[in-house]
N, C-alpha and C. Protein backbone atom coordinates (compact mmCIF):
# COMPACT_ATOMS: atom_id res chain seq x y z
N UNK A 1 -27.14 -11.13 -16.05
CA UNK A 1 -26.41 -10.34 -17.02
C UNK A 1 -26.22 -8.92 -16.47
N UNK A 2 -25.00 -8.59 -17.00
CA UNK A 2 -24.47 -7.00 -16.07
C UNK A 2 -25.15 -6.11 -17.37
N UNK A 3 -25.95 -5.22 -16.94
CA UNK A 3 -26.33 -4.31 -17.70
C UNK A 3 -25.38 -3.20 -18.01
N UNK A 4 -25.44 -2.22 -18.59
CA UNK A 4 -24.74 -1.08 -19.60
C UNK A 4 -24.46 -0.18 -18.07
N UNK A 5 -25.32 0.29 -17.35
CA UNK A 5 -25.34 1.32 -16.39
C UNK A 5 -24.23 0.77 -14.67
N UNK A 6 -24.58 -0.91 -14.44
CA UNK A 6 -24.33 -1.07 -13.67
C UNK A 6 -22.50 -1.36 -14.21
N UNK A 7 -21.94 -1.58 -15.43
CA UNK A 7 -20.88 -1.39 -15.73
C UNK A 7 -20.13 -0.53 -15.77
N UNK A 8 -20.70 0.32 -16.28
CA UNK A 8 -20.56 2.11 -16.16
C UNK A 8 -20.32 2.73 -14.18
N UNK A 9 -20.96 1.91 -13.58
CA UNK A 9 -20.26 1.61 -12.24
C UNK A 9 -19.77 1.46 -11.53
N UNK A 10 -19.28 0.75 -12.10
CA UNK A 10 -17.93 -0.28 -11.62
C UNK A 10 -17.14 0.83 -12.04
N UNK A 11 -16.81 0.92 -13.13
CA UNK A 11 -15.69 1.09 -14.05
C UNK A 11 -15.51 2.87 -13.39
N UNK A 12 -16.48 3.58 -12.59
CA UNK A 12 -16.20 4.77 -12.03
C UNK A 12 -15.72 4.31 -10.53
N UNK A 13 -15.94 3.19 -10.13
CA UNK A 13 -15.34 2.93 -8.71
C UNK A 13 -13.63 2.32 -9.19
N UNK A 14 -13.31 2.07 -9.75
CA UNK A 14 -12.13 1.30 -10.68
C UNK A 14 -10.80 2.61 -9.29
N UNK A 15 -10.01 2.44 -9.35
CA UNK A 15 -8.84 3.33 -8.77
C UNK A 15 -8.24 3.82 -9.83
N UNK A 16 -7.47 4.64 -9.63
CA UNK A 16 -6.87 5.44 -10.73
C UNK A 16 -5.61 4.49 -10.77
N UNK A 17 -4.87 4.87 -11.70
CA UNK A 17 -3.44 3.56 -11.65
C UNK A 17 -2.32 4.58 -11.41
N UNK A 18 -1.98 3.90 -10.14
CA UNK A 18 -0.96 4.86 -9.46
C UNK A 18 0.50 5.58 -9.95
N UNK A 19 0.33 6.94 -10.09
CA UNK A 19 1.37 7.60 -11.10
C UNK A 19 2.67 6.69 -11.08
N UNK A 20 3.42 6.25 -9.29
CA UNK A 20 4.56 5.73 -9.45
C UNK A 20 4.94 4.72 -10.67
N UNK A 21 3.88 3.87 -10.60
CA UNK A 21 3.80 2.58 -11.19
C UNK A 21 3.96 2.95 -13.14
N UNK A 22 3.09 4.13 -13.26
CA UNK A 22 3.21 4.27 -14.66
C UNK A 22 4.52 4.93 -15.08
N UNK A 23 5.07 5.64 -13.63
CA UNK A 23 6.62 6.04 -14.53
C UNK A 23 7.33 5.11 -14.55
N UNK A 24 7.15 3.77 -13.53
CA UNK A 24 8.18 3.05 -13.51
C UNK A 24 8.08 2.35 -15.01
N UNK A 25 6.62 2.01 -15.56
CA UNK A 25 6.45 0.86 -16.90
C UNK A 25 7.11 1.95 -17.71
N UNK A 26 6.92 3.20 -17.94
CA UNK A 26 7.75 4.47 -18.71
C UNK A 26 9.07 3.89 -18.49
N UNK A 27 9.96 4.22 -17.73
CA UNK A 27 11.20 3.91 -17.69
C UNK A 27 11.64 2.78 -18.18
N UNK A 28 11.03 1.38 -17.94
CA UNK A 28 11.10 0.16 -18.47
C UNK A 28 11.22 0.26 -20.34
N UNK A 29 9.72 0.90 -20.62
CA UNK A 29 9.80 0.97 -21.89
C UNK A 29 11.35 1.84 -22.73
N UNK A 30 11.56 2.33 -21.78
CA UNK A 30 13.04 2.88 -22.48
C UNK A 30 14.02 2.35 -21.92
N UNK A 31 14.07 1.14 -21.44
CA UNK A 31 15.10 0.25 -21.11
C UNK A 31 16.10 0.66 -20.05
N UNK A 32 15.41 1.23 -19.13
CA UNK A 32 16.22 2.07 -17.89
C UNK A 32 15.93 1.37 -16.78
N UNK A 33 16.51 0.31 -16.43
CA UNK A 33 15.80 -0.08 -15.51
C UNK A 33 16.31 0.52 -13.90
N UNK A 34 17.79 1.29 -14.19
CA UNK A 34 18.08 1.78 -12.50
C UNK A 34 16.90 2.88 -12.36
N UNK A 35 17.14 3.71 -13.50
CA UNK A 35 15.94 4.56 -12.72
C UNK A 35 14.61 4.15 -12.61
N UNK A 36 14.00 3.32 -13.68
CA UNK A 36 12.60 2.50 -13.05
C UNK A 36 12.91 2.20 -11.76
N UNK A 37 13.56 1.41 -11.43
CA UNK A 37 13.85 0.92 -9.52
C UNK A 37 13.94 1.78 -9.05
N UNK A 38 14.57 3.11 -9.05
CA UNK A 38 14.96 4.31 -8.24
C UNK A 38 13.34 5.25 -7.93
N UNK A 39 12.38 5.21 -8.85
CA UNK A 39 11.17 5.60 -9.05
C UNK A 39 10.06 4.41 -8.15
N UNK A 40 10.49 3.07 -8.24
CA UNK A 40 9.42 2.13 -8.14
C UNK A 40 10.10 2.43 -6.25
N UNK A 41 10.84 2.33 -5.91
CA UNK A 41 11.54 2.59 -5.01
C UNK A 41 11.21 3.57 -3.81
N UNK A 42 9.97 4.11 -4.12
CA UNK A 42 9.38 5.03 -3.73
C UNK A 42 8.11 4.94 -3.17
N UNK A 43 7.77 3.73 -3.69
CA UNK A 43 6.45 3.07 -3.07
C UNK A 43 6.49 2.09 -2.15
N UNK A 44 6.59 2.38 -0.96
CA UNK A 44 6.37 1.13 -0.31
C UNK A 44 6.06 -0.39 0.23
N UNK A 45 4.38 0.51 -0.61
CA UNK A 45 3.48 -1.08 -1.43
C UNK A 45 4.25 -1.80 -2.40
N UNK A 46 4.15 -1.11 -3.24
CA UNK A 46 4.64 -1.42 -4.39
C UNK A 46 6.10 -2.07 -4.25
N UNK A 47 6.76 -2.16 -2.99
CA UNK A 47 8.08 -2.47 -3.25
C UNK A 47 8.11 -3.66 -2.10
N UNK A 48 7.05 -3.53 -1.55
CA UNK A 48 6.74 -5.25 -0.33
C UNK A 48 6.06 -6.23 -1.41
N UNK A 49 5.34 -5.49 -2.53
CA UNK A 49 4.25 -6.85 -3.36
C UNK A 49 5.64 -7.49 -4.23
N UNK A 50 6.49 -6.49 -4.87
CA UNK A 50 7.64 -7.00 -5.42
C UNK A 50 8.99 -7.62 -4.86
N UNK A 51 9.13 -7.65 -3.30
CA UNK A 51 9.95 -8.22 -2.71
C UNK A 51 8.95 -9.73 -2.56
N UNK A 52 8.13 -9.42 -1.99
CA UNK A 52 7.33 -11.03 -1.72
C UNK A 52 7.09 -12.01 -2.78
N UNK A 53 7.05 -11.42 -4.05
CA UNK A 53 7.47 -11.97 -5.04
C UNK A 53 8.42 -12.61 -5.38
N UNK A 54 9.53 -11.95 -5.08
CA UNK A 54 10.96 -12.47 -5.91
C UNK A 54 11.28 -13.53 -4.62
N UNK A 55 11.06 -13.28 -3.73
CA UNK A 55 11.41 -14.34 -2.52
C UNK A 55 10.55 -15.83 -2.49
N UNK A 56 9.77 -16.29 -3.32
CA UNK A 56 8.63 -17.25 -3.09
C UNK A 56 9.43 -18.08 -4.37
N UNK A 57 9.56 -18.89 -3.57
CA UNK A 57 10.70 -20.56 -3.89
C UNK A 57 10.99 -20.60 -5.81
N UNK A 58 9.01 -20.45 -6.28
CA UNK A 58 9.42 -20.37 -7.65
C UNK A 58 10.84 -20.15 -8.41
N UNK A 59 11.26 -18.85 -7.78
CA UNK A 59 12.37 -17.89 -8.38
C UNK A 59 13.95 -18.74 -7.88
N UNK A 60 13.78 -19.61 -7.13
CA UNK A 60 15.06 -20.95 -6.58
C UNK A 60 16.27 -19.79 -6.44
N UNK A 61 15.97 -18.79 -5.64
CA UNK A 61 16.99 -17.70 -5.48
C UNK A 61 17.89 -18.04 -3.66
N UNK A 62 18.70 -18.58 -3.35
CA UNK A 62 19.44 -19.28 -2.48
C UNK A 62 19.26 -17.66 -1.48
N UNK A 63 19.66 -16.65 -1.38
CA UNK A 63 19.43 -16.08 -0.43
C UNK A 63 18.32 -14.62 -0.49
N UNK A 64 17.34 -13.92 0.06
CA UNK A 64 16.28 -13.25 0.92
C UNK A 64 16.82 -12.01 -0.19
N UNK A 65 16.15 -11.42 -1.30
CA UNK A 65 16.37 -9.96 -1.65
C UNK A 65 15.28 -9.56 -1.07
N UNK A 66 16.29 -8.03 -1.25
CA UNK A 66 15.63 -6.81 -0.86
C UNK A 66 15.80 -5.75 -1.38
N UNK A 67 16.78 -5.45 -1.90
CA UNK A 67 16.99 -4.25 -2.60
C UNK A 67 16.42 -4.28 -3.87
N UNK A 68 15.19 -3.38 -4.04
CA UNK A 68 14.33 -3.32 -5.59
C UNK A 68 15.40 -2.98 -6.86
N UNK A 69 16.38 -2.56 -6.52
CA UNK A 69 17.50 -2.57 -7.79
C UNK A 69 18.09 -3.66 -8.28
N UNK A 70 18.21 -4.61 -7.32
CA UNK A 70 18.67 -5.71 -7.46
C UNK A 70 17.04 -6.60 -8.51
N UNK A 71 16.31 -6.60 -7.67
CA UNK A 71 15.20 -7.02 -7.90
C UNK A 71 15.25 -6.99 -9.46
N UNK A 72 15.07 -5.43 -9.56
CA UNK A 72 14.62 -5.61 -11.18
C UNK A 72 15.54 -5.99 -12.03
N UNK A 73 17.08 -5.78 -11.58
CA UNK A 73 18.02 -6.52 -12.35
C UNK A 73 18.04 -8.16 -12.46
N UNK A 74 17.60 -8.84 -11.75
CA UNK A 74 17.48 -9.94 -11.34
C UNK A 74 16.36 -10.84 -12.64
N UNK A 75 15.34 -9.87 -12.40
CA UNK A 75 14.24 -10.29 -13.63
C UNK A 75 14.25 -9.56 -14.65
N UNK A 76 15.16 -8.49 -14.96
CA UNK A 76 14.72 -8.02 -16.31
C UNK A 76 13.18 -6.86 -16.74
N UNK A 77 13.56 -6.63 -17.72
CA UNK A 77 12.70 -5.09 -18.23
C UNK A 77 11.41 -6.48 -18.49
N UNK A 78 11.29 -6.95 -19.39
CA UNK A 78 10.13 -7.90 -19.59
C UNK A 78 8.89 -8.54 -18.11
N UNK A 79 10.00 -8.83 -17.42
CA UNK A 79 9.52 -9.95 -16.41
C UNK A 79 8.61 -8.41 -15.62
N UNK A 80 9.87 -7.42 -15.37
CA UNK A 80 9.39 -6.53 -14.09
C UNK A 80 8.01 -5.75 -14.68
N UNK A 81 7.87 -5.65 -16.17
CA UNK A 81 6.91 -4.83 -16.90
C UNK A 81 5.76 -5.72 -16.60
N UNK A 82 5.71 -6.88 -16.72
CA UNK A 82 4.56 -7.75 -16.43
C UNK A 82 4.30 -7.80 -15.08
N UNK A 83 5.03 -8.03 -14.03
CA UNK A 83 4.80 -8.27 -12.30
C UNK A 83 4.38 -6.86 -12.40
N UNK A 84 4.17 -5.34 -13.28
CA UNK A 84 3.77 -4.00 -12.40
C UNK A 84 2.30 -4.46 -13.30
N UNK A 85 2.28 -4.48 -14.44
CA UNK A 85 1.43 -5.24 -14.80
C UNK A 85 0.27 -5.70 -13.89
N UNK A 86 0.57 -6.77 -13.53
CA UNK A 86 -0.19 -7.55 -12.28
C UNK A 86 -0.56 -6.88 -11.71
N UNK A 87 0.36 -6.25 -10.68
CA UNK A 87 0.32 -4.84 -9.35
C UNK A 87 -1.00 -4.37 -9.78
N UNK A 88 -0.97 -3.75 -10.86
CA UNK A 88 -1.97 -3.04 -11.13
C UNK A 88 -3.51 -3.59 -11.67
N UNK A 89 -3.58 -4.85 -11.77
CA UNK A 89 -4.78 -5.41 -11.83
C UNK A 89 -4.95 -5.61 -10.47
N UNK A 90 -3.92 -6.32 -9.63
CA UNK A 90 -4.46 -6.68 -8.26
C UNK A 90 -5.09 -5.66 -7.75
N UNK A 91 -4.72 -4.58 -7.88
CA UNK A 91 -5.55 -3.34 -6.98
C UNK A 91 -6.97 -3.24 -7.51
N UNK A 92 -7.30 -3.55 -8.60
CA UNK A 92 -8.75 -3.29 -8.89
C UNK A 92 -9.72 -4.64 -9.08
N UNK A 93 -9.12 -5.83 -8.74
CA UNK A 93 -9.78 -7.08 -8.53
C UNK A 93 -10.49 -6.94 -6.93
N UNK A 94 -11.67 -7.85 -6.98
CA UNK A 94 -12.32 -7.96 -5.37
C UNK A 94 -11.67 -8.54 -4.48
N UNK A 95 -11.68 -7.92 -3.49
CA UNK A 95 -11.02 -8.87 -2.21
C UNK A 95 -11.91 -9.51 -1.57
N UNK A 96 -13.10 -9.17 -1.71
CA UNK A 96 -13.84 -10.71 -1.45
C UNK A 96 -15.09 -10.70 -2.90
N UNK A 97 -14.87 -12.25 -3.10
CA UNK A 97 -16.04 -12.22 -4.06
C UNK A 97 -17.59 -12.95 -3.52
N UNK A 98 -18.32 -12.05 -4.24
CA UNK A 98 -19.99 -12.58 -3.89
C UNK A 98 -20.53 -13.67 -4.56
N UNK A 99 -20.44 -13.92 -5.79
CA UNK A 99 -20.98 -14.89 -6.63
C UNK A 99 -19.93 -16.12 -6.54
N UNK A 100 -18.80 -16.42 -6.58
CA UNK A 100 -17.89 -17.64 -6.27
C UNK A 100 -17.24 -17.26 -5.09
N UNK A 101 -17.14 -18.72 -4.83
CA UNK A 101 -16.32 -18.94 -3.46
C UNK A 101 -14.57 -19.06 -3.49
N UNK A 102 -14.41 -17.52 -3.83
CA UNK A 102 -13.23 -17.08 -3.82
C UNK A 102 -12.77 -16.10 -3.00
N UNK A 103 -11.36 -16.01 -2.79
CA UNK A 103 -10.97 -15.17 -2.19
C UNK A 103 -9.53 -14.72 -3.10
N UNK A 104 -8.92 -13.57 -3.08
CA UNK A 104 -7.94 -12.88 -3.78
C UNK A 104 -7.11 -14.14 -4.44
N UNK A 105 -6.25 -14.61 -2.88
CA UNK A 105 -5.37 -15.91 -3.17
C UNK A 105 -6.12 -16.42 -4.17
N UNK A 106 -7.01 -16.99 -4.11
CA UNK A 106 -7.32 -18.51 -5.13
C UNK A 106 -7.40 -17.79 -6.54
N UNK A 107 -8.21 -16.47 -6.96
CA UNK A 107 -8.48 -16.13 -8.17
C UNK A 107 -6.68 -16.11 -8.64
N UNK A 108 -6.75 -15.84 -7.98
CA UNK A 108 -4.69 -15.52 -8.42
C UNK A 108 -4.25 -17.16 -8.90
């Protein structure tokens, strides 16, 4: 059992949630999505985790995007609010775990 202190732990090692990302869910929430993309657009990371996304067969998209404007037009204020969503848990999940025999991929 995780005690009170060793939670209190964690939760100070946690990353901060990266400003880009919160203006972009801002912009979303007001239904803007060029300038959310024009903002998300700015992150590098943030704009390879969301290209590798939209490209993986699920999405049955016939040719390779790349342009994050397209992107978010493609999925919408809902879809893109949830994939930054994600973004932002992935960064504070383990990349390797100690107690199960997991790794990032599989918990995903």
């Amino acid at each position: 059992m995780v005690n009170r202190q060793e939670l209190e732990e964690f939760i100070k090692k946690l990353p901060p949630k990266p400003d880009i990302v919160i203006r972009t869910l801002e912009e979303i929430e007001n239904r803007d999505l060029k300038k959310a993309s024009q903002i998300a657009s700015t992150d590098p990371v943030l704009v390879k985790y969301l290209r590798n996304l939209i490209n993986k067969p699920i999405f049955g998209l016939r040719n390779r995007v790349t342009d994050i404007g397209q992107i978010f037009t493609l999925l919408g204020s809902d879809a893109v609010s949830e994939l930054l969503h994600h973004y932002l848990l992935s960064l504070i999940t383990p990349k390797e775990w100690r107690i199960f025999n997991l790794d990032t991929n599989s918990f995903e």
